[in-house]
C-alpha atoms as a PDB file:
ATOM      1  CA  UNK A   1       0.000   0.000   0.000  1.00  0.00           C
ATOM      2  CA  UNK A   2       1.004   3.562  -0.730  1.00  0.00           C
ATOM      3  CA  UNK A   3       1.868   5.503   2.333  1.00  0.00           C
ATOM      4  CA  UNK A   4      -1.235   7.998   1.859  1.00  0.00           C
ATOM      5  CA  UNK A   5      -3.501   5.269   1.673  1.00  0.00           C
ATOM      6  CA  UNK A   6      -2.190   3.665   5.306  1.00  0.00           C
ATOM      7  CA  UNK A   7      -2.972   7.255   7.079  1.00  0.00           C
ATOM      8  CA  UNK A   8      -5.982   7.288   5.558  1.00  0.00           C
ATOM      9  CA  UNK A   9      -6.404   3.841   7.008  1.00  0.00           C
ATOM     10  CA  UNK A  10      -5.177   5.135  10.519  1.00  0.00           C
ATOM     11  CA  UNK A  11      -7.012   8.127  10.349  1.00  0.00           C
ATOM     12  CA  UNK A  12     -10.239   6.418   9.672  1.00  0.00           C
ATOM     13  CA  UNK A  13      -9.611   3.927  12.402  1.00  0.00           C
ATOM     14  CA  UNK A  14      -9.055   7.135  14.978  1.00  0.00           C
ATOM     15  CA  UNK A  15     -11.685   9.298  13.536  1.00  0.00           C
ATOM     16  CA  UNK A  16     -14.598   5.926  14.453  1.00  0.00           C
ATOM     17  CA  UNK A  17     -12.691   5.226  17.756  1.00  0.00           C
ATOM     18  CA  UNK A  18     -13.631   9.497  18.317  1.00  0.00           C
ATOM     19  CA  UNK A  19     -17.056   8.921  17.275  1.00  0.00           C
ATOM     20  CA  UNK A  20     -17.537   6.013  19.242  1.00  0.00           C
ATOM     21  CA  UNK A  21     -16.603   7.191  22.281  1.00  0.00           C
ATOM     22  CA  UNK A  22     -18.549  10.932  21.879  1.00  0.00           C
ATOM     23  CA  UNK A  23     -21.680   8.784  20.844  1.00  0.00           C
ATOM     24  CA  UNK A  24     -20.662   6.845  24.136  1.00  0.00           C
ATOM     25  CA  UNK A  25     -20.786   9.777  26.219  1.00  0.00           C
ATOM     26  CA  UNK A  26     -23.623  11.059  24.579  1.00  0.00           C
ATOM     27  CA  UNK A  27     -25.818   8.318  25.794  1.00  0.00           C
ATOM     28  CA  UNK A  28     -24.467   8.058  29.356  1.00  0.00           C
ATOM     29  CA  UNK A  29     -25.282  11.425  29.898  1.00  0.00           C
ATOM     30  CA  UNK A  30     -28.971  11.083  28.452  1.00  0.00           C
ATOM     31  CA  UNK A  31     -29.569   7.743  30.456  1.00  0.00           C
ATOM     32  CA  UNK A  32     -28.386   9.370  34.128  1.00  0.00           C
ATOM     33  CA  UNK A  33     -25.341   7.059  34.444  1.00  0.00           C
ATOM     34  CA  UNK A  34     -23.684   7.674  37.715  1.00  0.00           C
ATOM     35  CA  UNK A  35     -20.904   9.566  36.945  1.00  0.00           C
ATOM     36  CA  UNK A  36     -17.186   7.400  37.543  1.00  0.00           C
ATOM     37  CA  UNK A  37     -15.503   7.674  41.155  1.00  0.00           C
ATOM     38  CA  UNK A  38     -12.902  10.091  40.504  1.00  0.00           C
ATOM     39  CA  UNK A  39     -15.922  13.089  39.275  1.00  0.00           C
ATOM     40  CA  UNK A  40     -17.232  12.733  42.920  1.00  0.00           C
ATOM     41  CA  UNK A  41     -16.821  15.569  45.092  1.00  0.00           C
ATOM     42  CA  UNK A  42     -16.838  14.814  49.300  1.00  0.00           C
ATOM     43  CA  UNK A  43     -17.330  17.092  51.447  1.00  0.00           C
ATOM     44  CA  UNK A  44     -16.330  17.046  55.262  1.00  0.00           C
ATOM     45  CA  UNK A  45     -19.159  18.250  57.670  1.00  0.00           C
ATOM     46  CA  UNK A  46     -18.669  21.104  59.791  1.00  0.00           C
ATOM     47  CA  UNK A  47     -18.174  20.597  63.499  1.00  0.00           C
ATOM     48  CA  UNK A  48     -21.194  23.519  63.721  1.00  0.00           C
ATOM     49  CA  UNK A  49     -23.563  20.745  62.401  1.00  0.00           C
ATOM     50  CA  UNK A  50     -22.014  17.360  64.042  1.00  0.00           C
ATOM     51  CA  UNK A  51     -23.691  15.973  66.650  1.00  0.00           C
ATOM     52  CA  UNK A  52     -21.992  16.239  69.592  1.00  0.00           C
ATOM     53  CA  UNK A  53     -20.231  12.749  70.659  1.00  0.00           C
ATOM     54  CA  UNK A  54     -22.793  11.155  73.503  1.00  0.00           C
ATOM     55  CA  UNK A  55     -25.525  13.848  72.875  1.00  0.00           C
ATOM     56  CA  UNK A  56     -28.654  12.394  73.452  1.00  0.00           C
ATOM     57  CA  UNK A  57     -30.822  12.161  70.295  1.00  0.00           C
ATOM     58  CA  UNK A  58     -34.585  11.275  70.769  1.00  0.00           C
ATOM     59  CA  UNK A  59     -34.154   9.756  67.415  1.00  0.00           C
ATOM     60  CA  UNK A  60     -33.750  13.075  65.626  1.00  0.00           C
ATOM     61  CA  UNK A  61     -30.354  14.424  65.228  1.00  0.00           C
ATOM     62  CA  UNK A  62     -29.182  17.678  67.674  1.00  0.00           C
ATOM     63  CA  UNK A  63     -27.946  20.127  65.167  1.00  0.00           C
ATOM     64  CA  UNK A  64     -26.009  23.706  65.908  1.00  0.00           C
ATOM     65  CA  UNK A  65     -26.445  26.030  63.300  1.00  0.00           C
ATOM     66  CA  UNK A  66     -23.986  28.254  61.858  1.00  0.00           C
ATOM     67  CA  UNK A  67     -24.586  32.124  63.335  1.00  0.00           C
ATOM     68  CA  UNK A  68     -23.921  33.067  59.406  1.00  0.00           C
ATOM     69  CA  UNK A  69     -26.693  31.482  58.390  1.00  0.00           C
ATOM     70  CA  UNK A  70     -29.907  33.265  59.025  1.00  0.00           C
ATOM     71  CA  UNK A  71     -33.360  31.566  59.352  1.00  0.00           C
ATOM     72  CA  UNK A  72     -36.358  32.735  58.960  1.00  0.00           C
ATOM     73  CA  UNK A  73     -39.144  32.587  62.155  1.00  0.00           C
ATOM     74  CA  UNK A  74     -41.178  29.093  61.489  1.00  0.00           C
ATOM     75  CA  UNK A  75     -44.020  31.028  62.078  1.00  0.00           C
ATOM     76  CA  UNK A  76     -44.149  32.502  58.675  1.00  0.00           C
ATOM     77  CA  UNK A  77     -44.378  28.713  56.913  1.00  0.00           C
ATOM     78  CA  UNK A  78     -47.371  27.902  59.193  1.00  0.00           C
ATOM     79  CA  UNK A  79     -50.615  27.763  56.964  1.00  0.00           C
ATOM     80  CA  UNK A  80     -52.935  30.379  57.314  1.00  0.00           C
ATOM     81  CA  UNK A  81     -56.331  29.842  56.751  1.00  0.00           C
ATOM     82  CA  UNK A  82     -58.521  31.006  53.778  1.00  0.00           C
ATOM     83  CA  UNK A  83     -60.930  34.036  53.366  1.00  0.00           C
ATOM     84  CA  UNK A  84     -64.238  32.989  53.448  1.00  0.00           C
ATOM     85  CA  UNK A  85     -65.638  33.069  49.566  1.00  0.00           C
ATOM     86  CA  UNK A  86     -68.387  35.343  49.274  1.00  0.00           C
ATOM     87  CA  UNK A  87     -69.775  34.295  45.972  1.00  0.00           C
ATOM     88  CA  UNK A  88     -70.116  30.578  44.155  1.00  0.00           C
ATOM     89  CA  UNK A  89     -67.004  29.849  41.996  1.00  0.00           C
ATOM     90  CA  UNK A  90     -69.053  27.931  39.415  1.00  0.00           C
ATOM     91  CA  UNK A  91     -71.843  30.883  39.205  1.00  0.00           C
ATOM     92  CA  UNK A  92     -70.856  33.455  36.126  1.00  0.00           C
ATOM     93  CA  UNK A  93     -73.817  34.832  35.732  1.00  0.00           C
ATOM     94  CA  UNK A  94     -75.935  36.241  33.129  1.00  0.00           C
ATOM     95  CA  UNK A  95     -73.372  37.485  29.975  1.00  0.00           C
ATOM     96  CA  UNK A  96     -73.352  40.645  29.448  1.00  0.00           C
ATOM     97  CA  UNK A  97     -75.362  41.576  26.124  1.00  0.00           C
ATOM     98  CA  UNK A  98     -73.308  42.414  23.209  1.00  0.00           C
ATOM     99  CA  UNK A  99     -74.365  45.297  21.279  1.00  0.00           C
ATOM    100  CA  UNK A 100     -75.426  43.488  17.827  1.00  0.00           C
ATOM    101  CA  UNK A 101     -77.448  41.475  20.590  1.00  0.00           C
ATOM    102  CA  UNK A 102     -79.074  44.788  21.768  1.00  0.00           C
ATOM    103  CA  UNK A 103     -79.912  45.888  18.406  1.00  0.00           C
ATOM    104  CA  UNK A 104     -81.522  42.705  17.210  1.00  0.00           C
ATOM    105  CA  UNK A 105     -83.535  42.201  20.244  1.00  0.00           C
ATOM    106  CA  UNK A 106     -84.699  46.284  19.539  1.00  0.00           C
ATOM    107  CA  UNK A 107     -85.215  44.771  15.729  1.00  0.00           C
ATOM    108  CA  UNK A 108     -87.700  41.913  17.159  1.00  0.00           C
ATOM    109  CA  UNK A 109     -89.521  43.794  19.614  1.00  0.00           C
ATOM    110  CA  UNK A 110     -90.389  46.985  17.038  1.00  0.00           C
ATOM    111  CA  UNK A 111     -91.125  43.798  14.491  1.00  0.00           C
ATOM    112  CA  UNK A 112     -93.663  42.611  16.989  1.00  0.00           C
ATOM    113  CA  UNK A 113     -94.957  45.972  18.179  1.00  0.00           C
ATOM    114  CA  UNK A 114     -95.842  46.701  13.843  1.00  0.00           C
ATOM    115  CA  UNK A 115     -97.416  43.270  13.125  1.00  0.00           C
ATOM    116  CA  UNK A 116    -101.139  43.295  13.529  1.00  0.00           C
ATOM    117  CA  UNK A 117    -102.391  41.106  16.446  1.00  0.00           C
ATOM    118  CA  UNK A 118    -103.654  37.366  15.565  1.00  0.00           C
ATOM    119  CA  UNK A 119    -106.721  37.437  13.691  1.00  0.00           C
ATOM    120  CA  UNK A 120    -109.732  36.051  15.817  1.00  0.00           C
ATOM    121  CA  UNK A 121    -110.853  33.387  13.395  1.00  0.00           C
ATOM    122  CA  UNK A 122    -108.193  31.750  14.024  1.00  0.00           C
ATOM    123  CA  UNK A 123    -107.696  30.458  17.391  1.00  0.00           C
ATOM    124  CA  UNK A 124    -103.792  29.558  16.977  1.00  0.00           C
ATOM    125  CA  UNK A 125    -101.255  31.308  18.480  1.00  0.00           C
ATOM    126  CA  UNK A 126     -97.323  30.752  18.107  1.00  0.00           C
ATOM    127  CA  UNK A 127     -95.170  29.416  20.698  1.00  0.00           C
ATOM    128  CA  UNK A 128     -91.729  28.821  19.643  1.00  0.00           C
ATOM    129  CA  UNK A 129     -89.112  28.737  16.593  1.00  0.00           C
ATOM    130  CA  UNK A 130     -86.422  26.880  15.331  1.00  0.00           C
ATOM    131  CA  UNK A 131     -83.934  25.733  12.253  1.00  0.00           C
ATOM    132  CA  UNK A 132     -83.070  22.228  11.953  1.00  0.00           C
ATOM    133  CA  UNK A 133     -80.499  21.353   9.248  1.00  0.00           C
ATOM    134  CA  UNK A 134     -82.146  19.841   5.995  1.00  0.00           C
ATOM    135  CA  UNK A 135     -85.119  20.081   6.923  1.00  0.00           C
ATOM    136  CA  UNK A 136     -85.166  24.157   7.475  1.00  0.00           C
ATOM    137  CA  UNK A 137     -87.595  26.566   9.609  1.00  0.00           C
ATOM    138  CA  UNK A 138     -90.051  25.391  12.011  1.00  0.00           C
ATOM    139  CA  UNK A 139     -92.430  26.967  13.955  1.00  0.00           C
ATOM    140  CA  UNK A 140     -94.506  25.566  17.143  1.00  0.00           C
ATOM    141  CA  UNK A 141     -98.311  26.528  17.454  1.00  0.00           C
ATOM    142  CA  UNK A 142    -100.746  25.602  20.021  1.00  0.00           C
ATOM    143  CA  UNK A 143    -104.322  26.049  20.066  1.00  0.00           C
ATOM    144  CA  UNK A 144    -106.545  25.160  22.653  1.00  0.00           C
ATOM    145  CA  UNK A 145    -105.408  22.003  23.626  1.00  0.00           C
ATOM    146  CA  UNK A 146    -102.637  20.573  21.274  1.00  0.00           C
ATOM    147  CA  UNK A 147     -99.230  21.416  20.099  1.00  0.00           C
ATOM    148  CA  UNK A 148     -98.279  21.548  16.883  1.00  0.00           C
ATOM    149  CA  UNK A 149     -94.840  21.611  15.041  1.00  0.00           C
ATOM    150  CA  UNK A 150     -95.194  22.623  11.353  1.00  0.00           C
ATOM    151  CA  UNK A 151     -93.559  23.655   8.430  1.00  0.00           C
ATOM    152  CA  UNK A 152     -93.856  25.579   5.653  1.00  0.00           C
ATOM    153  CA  UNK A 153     -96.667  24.437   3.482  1.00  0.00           C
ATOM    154  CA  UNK A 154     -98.162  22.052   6.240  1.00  0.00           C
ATOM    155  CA  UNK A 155    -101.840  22.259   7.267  1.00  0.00           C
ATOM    156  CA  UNK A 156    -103.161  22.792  10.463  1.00  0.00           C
ATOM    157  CA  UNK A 157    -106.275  21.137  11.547  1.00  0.00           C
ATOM    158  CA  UNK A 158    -107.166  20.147   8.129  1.00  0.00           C
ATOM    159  CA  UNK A 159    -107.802  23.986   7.966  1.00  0.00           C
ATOM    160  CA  UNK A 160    -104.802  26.223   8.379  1.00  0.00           C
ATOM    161  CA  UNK A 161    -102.039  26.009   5.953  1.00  0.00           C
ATOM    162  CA  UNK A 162     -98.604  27.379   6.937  1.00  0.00           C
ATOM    163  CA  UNK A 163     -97.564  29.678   4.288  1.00  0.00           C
ATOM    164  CA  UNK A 164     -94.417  31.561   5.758  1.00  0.00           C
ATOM    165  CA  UNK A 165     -92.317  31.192   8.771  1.00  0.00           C
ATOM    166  CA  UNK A 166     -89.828  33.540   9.663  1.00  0.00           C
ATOM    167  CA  UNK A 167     -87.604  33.661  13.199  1.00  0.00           C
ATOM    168  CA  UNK A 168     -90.371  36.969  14.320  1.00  0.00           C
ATOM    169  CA  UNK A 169     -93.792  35.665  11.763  1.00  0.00           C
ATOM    170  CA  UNK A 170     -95.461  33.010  10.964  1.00  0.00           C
ATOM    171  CA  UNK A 171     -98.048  33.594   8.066  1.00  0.00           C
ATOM    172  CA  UNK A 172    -101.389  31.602   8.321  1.00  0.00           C
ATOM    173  CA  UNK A 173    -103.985  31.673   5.554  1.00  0.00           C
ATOM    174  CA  UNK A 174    -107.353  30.163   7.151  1.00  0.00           C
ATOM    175  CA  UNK A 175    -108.805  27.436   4.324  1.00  0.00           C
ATOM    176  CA  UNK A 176    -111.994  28.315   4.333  1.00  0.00           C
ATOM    177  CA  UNK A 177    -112.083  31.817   4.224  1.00  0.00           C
ATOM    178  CA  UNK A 178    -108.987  32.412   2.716  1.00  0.00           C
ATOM    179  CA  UNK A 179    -108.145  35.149   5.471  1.00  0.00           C
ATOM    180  CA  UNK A 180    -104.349  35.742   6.301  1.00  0.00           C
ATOM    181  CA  UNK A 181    -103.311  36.016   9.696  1.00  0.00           C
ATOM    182  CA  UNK A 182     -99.452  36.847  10.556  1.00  0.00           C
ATOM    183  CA  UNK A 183     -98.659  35.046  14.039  1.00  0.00           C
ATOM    184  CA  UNK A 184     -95.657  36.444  16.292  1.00  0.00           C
ATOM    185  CA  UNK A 185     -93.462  34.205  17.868  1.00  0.00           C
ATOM    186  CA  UNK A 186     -92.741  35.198  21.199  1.00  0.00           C
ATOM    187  CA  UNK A 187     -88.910  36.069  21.826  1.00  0.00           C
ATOM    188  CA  UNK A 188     -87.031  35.777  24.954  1.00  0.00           C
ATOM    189  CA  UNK A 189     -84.988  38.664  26.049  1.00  0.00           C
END
């Protein structure tokens, strides 16, 4: 072999024996390994904090304190107890109203206030709204004594037939007299 080629050879060899024993360290450190003997630092105990030779102990250990140190009264570290809590943690109330929430409710109740009251001939009245998804609006009437949930186009005692229903109306036209009637739908504030 050519003399370049054997330092290359005895470089490589050095340059693995490097990396194995970085890669080596590497992991020791990661894992925790107790570091070797000669890294360990002892330290001799002051005679300030020996126990005195023949000192009785009541199973606790009689220890003078250095006069540099400076401790703090135990009474500070004693738990104090709490304030009494005045209101329920898990209470938060009524939100406060936002002001788009303001100005819709204002938008319902003048909405209300215009419509015309329910016509007398006939004797439903709206109790409720909602949305479902695919199937749409949906109002809930009652009359005297039944509840109904209906939709638009649906008829009502084989008499009423639904023809609108908004989140504030619901527009009734009466079957046999072909009157209209707009109910409201009550709103909660």
């Amino acid at each position: 072999m050519s003399r370049n080629k054997q330092f290359e050879k005895w470089g490589g060899i050095a340059l693995a024996g490097l990396c194995v024993f970085l890669v080596f360290r590497l992991v020791s450190e990661i894992m925790g390994s107790p570091a070797p003997a000669s890294e360990t630092v002892s330290r001799p105990i002051p005679k300030s904090v020996r126990p005195e030779k023949g000192a009785p102990t009541n199973g606790k250990a009689s220890v003078n304190i250095d006069p540099a140190l400076q401790v703090q009264a135990l009474e500070e570290y004693v738990p104090k107890p709490l304030p009494e809590i005045s209101r329920n943690p898990f209470d938060f109330g009524v939100p406060p109203v936002t002001p788009a929430q303001r100005a819709a409710q204002a938008a319902r109740a003048a909405a209300v206030a215009r419509s015309a009251p329910p016509s007398p001939s006939v004797p439903l009245r709206a109790i409720g709204y909602s949305e479902r998804t695919g199937i749409g609006p949906e109002a809930y009437l009652a009359d005297s004594d039944q509840i109904y949930v209906v939709h638009d186009g649906d008829v009502v005692s084989h008499r009423y037939k639904i023809v609108k229903i908004t989140p504030l109306m619901v527009d009734v036209q009466d079957g046999a007299s072909g009157e209209k009637a707009q109910l409201p739908i009550p709103q909660i504030p």
